[in-house]
Protein backbone atom coordinates (compact mmCIF):
# COMPACT_ATOMS: atom_id res chain seq x y z
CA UNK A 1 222.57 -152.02 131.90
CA UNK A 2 221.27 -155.24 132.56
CA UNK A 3 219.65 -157.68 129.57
CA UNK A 4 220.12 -160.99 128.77
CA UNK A 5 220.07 -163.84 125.92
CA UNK A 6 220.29 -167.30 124.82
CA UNK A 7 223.45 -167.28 126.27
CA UNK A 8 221.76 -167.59 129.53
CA UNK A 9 219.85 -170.36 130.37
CA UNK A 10 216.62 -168.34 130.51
CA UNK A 11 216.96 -166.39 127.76
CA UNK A 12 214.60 -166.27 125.11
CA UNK A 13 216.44 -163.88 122.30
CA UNK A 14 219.84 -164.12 120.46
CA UNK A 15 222.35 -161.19 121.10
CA UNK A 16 222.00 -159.98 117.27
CA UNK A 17 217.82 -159.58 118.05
CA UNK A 18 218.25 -157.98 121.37
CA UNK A 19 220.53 -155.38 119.44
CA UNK A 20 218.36 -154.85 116.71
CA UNK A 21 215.37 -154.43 119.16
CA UNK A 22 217.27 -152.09 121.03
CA UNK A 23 218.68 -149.89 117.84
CA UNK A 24 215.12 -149.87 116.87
CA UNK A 25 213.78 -148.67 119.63
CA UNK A 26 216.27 -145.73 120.16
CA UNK A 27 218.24 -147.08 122.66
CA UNK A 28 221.75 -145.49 123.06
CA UNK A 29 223.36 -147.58 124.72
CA UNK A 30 222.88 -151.14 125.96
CA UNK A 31 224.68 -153.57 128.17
CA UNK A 32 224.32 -157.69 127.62
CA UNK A 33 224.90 -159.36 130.52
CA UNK A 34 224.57 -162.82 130.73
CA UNK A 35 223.93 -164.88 133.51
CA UNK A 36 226.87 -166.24 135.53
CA UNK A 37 225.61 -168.31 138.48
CA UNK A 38 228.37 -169.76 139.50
CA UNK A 39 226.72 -171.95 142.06
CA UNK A 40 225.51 -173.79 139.25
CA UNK A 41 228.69 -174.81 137.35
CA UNK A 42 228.79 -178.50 136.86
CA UNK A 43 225.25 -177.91 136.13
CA UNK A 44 225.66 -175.08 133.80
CA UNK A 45 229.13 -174.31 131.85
CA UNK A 46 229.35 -170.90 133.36
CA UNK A 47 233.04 -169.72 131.73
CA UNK A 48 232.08 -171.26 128.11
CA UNK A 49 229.08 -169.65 128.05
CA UNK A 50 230.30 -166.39 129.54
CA UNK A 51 233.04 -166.86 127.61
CA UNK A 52 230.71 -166.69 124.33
CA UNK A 53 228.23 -164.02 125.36
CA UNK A 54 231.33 -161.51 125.83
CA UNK A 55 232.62 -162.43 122.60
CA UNK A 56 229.27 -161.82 121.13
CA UNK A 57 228.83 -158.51 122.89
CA UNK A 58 232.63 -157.21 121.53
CA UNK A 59 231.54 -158.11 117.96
CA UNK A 60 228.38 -156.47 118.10
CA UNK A 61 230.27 -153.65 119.61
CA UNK A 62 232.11 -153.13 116.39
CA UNK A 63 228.86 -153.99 113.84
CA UNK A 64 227.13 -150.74 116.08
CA UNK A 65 230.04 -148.74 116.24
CA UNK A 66 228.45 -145.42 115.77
CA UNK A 67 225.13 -146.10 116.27
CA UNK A 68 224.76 -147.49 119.51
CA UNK A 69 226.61 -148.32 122.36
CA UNK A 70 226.78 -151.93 123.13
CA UNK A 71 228.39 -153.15 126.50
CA UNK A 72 230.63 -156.22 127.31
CA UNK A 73 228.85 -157.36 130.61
CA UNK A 74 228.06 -160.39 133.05
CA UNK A 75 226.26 -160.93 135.50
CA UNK A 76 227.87 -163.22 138.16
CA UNK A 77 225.49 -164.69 140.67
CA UNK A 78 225.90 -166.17 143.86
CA UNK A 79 229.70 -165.21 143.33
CA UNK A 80 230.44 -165.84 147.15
CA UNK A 81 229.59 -169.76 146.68
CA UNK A 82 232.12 -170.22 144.14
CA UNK A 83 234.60 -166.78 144.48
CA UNK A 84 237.62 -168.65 142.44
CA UNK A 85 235.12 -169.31 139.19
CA UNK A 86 233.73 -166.17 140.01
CA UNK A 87 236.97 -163.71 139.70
CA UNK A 88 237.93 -165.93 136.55
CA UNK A 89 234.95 -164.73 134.44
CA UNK A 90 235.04 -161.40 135.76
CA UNK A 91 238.45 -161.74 134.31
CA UNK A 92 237.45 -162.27 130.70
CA UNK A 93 239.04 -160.16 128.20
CA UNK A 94 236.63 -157.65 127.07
CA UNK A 95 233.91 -157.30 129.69
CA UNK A 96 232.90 -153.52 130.40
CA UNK A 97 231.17 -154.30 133.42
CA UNK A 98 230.17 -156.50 136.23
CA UNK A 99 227.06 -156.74 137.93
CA UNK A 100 226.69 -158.78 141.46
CA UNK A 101 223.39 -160.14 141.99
CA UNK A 102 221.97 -163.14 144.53
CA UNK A 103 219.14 -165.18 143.47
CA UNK A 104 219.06 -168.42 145.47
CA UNK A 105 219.58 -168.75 149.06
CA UNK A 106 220.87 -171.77 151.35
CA UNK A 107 219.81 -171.77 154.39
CA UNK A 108 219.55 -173.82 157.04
CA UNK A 109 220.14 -177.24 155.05
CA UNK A 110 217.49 -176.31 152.52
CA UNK A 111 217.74 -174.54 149.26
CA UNK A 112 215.43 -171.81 148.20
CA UNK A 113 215.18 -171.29 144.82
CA UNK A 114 213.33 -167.72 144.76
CA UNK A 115 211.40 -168.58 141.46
CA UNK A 116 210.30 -172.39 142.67
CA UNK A 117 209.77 -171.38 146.49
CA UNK A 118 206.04 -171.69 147.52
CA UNK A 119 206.46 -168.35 149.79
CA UNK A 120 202.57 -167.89 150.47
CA UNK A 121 202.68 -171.73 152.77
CA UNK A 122 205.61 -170.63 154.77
CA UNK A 123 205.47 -169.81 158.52
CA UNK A 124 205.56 -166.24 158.50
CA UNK A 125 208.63 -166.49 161.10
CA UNK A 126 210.64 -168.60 157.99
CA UNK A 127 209.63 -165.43 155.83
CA UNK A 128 211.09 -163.13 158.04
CA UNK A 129 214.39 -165.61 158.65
CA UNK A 130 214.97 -166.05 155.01
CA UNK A 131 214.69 -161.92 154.16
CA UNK A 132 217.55 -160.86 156.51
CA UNK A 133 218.93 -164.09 155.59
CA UNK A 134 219.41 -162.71 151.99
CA UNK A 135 219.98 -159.46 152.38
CA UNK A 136 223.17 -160.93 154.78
CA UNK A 137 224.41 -163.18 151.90
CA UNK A 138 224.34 -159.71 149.75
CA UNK A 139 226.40 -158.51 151.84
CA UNK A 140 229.04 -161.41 151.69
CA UNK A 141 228.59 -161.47 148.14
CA UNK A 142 230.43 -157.98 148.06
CA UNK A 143 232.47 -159.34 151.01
CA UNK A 144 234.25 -161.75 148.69
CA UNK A 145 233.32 -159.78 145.26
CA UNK A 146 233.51 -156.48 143.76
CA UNK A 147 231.10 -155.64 140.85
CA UNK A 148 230.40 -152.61 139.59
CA UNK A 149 226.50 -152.95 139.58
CA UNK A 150 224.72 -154.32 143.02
CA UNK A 151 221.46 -156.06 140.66
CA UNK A 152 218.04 -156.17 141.85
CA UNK A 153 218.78 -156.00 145.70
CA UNK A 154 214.84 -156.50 146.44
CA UNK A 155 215.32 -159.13 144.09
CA UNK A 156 213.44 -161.61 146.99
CA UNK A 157 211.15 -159.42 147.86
CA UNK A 158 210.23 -159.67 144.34
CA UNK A 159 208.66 -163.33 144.67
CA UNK A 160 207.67 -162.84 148.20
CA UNK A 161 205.71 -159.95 147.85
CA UNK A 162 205.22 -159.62 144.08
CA UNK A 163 204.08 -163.08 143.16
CA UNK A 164 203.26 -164.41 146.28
CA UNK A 165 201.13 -161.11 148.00
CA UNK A 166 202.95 -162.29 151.36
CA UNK A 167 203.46 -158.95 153.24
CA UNK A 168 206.82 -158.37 154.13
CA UNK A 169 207.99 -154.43 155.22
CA UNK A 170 211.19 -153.69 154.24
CA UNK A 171 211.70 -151.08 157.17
CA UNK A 172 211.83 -154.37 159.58
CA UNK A 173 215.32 -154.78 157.66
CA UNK A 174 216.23 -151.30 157.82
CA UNK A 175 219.30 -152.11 159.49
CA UNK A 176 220.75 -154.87 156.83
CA UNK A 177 219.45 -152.18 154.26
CA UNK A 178 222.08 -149.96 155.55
CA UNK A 179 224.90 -152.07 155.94
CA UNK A 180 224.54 -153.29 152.25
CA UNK A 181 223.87 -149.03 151.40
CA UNK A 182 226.81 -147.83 153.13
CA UNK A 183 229.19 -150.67 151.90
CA UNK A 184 228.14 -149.72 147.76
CA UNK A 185 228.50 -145.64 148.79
CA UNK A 186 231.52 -146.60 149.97
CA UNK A 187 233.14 -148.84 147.77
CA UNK A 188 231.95 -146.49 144.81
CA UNK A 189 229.35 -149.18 143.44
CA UNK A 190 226.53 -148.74 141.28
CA UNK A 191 222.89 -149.83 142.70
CA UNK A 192 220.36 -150.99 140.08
CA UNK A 193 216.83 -149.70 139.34
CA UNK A 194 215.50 -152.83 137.77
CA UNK A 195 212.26 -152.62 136.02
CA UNK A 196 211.83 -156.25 135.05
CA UNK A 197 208.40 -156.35 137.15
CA UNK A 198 206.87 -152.51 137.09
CA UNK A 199 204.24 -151.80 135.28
CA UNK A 200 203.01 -148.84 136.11
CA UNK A 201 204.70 -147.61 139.29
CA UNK A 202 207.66 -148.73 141.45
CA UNK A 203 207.31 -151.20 144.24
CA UNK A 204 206.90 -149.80 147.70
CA UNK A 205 209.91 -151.51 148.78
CA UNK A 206 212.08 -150.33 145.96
CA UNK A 207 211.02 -146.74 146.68
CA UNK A 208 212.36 -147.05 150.43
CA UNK A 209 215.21 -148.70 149.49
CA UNK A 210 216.07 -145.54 146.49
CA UNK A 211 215.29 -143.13 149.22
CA UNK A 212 217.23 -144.29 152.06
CA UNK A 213 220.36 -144.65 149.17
CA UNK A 214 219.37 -141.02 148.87
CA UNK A 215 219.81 -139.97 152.13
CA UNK A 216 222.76 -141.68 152.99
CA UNK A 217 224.17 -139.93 150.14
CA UNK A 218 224.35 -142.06 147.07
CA UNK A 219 224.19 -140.78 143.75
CA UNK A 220 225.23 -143.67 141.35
CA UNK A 221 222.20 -145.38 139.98
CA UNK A 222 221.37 -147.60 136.91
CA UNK A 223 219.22 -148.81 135.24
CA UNK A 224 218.02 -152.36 134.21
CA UNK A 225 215.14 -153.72 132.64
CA UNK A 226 216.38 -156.90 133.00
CA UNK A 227 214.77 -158.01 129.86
CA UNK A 228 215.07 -161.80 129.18
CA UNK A 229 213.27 -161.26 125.56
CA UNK A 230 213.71 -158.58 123.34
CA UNK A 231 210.50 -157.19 123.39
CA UNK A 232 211.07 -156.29 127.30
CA UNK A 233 213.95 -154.02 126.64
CA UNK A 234 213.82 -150.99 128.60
CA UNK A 235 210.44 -151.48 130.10
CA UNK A 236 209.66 -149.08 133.06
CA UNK A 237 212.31 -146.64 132.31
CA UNK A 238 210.26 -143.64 132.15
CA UNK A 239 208.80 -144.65 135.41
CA UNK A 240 211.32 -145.22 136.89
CA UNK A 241 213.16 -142.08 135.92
CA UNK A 242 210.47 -140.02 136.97
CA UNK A 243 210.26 -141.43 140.12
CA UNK A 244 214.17 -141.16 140.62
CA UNK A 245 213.97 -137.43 139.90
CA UNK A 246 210.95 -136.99 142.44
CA UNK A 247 213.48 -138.33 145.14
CA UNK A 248 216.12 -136.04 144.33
CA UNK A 249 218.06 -137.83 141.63
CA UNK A 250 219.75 -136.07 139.15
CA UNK A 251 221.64 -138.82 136.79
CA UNK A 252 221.72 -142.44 136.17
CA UNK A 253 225.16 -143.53 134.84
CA UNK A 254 226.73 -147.01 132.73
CA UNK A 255 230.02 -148.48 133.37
CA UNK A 256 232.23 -149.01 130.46
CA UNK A 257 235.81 -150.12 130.65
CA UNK A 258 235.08 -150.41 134.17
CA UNK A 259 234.87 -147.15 134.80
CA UNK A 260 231.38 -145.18 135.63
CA UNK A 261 229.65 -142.56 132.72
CA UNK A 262 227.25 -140.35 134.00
CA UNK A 263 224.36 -139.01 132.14
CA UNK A 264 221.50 -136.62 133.02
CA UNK A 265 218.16 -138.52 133.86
């Protein structure tokens, strides 16, 4: 449910080889959805070129008709910087789904750019500041937004722990965990497993964050591999499935039409 392609500005694959990747590997269904960062317009042209991945994605739709699901997405990106360019792509004829995602942060004067920030120099106070700091602007992000996927919501935590080896517990944020929880339970949005980064288990912090979903009662998962080339196409999904079931889960699901499809994990 989440893959992207030279539509985005990182992407390293056309939409035709993702698809053919993906048919080849026995994939059943797959959703391209290009990057939207609408905090970046001006720099980027994000309605042409979400414009063009959707219309890539229909007409794939009807070359796999058949054989393999293929799903109009986007993913819209800092959608609370820019909400009226925002709701105008999610607009676009066609799309099946919307994710919601956050990947840069401004804070304080400064802008972070999570995959340019030197995390392991910072004061570990500015750590802390900038982690509740962007799990608050999730939360505005589905103030002003409604997707139907919540992407990556450890996405930070990512670069700060992943790349970086800065310690950071995610139970210190337990309360800003909930808030963003409750408010996808409630408003009947999917939260993403994405495996762009595992390798051979989950990340400590995305196991809290599955569990405590859990046991506040949600039940609508997907997942995303997040794959920027074709060759990373559902990486980590057996993981991650396994380790979904070990908590308690049941099914995963994909939204089409806007509207949710279950399926048994």
């Amino acid at each position: 449910m989440h893959t992207h392609t030279s539509h985005s500005v990182d992407g390293k694959c056309s939409p035709d080889e993702l698809c053919r990747a993906a048919f080849e590997r026995g994939v059943g269904a797959i959703n391209i959805s290009d990057h939207c960062d609408v905090n970046r317009d001006g720099e980027l042209d994000c309605f042409g070129d979400s414009s063009a991945s959707v219309r890539d994605a229909l007409r794939l739709k009807r070359e796999y008709a058949g054989r393999m699901k293929v799903l109009a997405g986007i993913e819209v990106g800092n959608a609370h910087w820019n909400p009226t360019l925002a709701k105008r792509c999610m607009a676009l004829e066609g799309v099946d789904c919307v994710t919601g995602s956050v990947h840069r942060l401004r804070y304080e004067g400064e802008l972070y750019v999570t995959t340019k920030a030197d995390f392991a120099h910072m004061p570990p106070k500015l750590i802390s500041e900038l982690v509740r700091y962007y799990f608050e602007e999730i939360q505005l992000m589905l103030d002003i937004t409604r997707p139907d996927i919540l992407a990556h919501p450890t996405y930070l935590l990512r670069y700060i722990v992943g790349w970086h080896h800065v310690s950071v517990d995610i139970a210190d944020y337990s309360d800003c965990v909930d808030r963003i929880l409750r408010r996808v339970i409630s408003d009947g949005i999917a939260l993403e497993v994405n495996t762009q980064s595992v390798r051979d288990r989950l990340a400590g912090y995305d196991i809290y964050l599955l569990e405590r979903y859990y046991g506040l009662g949600g039940r609508l998962i997907t997942l995303g591999s997040d794959a920027h080339s074709a060759d990373r196409i559902a990486n980590g999904f057996e993981i991650a499935a396994s380790e979904l079931r070990r908590i308690g889960f049941s099914s995963a699901c994909y939204i089409e039409n806007r509207a949710i499809k279950s399926y048994k994990l």
